[in-house]
C-alpha atoms as a PDB file:
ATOM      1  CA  UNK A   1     -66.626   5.318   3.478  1.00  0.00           C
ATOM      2  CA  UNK A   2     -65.146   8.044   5.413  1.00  0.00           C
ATOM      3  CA  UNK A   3     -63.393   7.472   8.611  1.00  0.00           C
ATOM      4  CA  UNK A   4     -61.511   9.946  11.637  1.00  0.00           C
ATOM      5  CA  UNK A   5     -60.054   9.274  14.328  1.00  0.00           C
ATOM      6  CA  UNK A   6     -59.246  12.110  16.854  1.00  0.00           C
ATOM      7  CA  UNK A   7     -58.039  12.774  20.300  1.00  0.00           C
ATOM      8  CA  UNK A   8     -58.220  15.746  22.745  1.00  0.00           C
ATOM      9  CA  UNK A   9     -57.636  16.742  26.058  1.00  0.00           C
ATOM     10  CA  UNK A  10     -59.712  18.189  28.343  1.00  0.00           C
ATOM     11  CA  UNK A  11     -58.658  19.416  32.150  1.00  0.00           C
ATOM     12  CA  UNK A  12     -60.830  18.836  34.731  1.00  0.00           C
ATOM     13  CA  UNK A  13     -61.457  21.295  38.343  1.00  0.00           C
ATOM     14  CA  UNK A  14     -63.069  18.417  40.585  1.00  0.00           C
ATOM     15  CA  UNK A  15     -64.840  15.454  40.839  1.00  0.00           C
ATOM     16  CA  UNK A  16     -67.561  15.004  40.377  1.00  0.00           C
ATOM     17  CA  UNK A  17     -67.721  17.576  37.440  1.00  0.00           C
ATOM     18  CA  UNK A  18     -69.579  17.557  34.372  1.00  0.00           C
ATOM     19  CA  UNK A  19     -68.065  18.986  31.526  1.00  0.00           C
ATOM     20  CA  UNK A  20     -69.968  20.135  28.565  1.00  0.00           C
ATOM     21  CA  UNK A  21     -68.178  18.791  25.216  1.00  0.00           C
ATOM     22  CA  UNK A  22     -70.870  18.925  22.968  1.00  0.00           C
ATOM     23  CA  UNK A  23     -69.103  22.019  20.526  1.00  0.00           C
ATOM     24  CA  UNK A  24     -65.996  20.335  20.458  1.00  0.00           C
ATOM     25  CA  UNK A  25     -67.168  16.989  19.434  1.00  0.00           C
ATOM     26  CA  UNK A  26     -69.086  18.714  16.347  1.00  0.00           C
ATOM     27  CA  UNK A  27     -66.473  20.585  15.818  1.00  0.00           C
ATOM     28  CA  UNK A  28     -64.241  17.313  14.795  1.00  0.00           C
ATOM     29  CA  UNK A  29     -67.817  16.003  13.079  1.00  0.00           C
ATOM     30  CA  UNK A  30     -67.703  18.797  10.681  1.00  0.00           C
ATOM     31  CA  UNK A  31     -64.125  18.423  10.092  1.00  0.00           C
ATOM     32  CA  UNK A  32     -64.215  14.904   9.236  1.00  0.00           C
ATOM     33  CA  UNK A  33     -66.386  15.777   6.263  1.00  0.00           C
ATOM     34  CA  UNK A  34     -68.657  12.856   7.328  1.00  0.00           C
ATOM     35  CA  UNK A  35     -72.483  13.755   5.906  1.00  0.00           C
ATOM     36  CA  UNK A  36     -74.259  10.538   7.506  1.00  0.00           C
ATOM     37  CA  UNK A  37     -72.509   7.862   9.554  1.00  0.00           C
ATOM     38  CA  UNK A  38     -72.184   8.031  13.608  1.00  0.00           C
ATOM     39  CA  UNK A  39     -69.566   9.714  16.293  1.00  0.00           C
ATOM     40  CA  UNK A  40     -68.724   7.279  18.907  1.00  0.00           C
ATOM     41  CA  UNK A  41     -67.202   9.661  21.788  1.00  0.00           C
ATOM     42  CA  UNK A  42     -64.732   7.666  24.371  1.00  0.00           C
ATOM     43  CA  UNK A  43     -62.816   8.503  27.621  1.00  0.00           C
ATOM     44  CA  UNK A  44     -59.490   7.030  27.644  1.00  0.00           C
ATOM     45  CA  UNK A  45     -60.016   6.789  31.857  1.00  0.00           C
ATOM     46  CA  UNK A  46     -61.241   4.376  34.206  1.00  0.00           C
ATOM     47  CA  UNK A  47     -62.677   6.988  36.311  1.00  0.00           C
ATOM     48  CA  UNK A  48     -63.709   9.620  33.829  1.00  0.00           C
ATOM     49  CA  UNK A  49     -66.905   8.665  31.958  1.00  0.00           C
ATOM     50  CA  UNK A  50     -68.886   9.569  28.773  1.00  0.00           C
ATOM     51  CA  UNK A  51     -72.314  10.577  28.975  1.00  0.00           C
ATOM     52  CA  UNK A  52     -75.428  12.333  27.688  1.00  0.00           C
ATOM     53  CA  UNK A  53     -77.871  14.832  29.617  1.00  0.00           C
ATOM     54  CA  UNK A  54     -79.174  18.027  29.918  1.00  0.00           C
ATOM     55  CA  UNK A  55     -76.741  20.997  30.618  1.00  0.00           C
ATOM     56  CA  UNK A  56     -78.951  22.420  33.661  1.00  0.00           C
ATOM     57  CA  UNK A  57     -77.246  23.568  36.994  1.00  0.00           C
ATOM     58  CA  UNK A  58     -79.859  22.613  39.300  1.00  0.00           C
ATOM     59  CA  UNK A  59     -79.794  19.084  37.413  1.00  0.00           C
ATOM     60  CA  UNK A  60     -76.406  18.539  37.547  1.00  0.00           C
ATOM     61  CA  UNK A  61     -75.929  19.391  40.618  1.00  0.00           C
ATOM     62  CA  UNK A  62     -79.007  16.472  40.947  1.00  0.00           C
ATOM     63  CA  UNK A  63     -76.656  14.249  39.021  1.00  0.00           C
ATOM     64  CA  UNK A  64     -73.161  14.789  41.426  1.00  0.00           C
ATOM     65  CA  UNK A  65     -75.216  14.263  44.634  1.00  0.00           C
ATOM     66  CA  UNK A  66     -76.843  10.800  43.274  1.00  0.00           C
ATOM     67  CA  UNK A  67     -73.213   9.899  42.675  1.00  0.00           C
ATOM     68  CA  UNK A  68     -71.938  10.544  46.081  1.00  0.00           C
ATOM     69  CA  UNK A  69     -74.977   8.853  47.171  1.00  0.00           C
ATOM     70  CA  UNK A  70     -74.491   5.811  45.521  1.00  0.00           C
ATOM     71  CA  UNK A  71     -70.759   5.481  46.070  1.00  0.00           C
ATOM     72  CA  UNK A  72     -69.393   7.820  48.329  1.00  0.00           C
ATOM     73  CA  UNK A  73     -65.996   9.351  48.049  1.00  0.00           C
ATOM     74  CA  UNK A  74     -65.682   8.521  52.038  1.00  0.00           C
ATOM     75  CA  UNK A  75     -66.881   4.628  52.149  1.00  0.00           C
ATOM     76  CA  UNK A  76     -64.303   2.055  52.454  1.00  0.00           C
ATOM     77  CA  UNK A  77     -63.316   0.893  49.326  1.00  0.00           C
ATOM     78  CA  UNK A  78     -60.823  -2.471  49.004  1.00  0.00           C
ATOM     79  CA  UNK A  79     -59.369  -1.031  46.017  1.00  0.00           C
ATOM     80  CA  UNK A  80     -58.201   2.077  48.072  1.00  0.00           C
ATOM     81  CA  UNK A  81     -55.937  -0.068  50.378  1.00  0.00           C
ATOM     82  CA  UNK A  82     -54.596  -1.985  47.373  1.00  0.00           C
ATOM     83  CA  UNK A  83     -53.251   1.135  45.565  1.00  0.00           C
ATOM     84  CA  UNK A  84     -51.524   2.454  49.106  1.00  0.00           C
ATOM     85  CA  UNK A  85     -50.351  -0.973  49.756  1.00  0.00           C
ATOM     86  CA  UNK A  86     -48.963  -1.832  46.331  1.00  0.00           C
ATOM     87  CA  UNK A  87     -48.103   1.243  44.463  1.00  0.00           C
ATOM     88  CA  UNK A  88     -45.254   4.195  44.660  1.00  0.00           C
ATOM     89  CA  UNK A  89     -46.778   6.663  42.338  1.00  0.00           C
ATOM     90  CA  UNK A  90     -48.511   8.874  44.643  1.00  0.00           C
ATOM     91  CA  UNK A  91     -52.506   7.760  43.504  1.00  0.00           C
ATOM     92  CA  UNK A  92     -55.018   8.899  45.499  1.00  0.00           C
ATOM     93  CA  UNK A  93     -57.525   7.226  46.794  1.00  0.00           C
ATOM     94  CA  UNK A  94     -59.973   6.660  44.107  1.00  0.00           C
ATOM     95  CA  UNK A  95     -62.489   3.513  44.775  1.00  0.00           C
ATOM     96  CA  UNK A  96     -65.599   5.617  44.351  1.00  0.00           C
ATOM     97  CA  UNK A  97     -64.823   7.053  41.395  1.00  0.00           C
ATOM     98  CA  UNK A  98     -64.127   3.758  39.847  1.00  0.00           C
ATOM     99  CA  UNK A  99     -67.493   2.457  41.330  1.00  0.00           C
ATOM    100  CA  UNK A 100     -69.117   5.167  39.694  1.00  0.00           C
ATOM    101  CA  UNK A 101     -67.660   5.352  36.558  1.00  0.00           C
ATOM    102  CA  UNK A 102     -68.688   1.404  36.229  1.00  0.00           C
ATOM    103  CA  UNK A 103     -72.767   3.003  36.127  1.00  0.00           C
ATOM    104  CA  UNK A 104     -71.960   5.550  33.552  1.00  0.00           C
ATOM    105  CA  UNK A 105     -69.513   3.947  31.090  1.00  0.00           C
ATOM    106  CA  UNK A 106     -66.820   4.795  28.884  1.00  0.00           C
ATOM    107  CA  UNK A 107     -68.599   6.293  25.295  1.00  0.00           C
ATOM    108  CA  UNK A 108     -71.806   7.424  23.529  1.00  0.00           C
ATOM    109  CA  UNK A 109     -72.814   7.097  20.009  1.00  0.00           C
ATOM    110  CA  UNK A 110     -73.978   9.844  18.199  1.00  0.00           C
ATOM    111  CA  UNK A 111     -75.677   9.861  14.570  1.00  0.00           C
ATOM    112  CA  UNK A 112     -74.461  12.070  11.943  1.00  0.00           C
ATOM    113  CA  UNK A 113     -77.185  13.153   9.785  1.00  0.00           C
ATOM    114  CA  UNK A 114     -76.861  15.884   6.663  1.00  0.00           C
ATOM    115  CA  UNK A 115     -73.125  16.451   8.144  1.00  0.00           C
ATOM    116  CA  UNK A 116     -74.684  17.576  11.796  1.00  0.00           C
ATOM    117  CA  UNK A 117     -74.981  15.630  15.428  1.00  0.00           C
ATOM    118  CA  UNK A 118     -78.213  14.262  16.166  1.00  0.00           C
ATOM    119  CA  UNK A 119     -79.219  15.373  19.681  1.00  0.00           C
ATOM    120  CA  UNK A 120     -82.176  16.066  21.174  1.00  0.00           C
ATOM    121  CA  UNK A 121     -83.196  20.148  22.086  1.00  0.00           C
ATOM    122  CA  UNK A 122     -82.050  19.372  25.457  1.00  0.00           C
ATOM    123  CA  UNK A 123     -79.029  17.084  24.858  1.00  0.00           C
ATOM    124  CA  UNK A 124     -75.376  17.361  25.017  1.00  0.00           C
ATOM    125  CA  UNK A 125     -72.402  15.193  25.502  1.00  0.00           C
ATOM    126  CA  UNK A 126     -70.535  15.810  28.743  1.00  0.00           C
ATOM    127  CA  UNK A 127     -67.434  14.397  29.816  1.00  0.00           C
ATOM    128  CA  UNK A 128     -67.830  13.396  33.884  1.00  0.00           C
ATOM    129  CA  UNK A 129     -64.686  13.504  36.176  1.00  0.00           C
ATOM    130  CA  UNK A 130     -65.001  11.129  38.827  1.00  0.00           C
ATOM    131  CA  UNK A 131     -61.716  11.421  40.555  1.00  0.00           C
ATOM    132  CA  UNK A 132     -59.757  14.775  40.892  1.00  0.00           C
ATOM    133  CA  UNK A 133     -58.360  17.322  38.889  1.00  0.00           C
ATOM    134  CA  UNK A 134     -56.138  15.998  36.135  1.00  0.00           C
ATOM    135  CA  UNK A 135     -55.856  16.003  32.527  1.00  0.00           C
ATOM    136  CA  UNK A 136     -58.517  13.843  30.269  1.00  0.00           C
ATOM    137  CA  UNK A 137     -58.298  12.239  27.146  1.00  0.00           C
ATOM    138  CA  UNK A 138     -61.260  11.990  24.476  1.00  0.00           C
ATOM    139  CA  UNK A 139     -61.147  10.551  21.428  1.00  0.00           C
ATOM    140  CA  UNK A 140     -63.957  11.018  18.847  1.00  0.00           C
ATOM    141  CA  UNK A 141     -64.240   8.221  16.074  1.00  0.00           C
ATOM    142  CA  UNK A 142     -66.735   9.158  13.336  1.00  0.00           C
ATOM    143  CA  UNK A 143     -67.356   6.650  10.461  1.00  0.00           C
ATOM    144  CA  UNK A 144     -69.683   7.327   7.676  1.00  0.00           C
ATOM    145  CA  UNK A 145     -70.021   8.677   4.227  1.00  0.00           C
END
């Protein structure tokens, strides 16, 4: 049993923005030397999620408008007047994102098959900022043989 464990960064422009991670993560599968076993990808963030979709402008585009729609960077959000109230480290205002990232989640697994991802034509792993601009962590955890 094989196992690898590794972390990188990624810097976001925006939120929302989808960022297409897909050749990195094989990248660290075909390092790991893993031939069949799974990739579970995870964001290290709160408001930065894991997910997997189709890497199609008009779509994603689709994808950051259903975001806003369902909790919009403007609303009132509790959680905003907490981190002003409470906190000295300069954090934004970020309740949306956090509302957000609770639909998408944190990870995705991914098999490993014959040393290669399994995805379908279409598919590819994105990492989605939520907030703003900052630097991400990812870590990719394949297990297998």
């Amino acid at each position: 049993m094989k196992f690898l464990s590794q972390t990188f960064m990624i810097g976001t422009e925006k939120g929302p923005q989808f960022i297409d991670i897909t050749e990195r993560v094989e990248e660290v599968a075909r390092e790991s030397g893993v031939l069949n076993g799974f990739a579970v990808v995870f964001s290290k963030h709160t408001t930065a999620a894991i997910r997997i979709n189709e890497n199609e402008p008009a779509l994603i585009a689709d994808m950051e408008r259903m975001l806003e729609q369902i909790a919009p960077s403007l609303a009132v959000y509790e959680h905003n007047d907490a981190v002003h109230a409470f906190s000295d480290n300069g954090e934004r205002p970020n309740g949306h994102s956090h509302c957000q990232h609770l639909l998408l989640g944190a990870s995705e697994a991914v098999p490993i098959v014959d040393g290669r991802l399994i995805v379908g034509q279409w598919q590819r792993i994105f990492l989605v900022e939520l907030d703003h601009a900052r630097d991400r962590e990812v870590v990719v955890q394949l297990v297998g043989e």
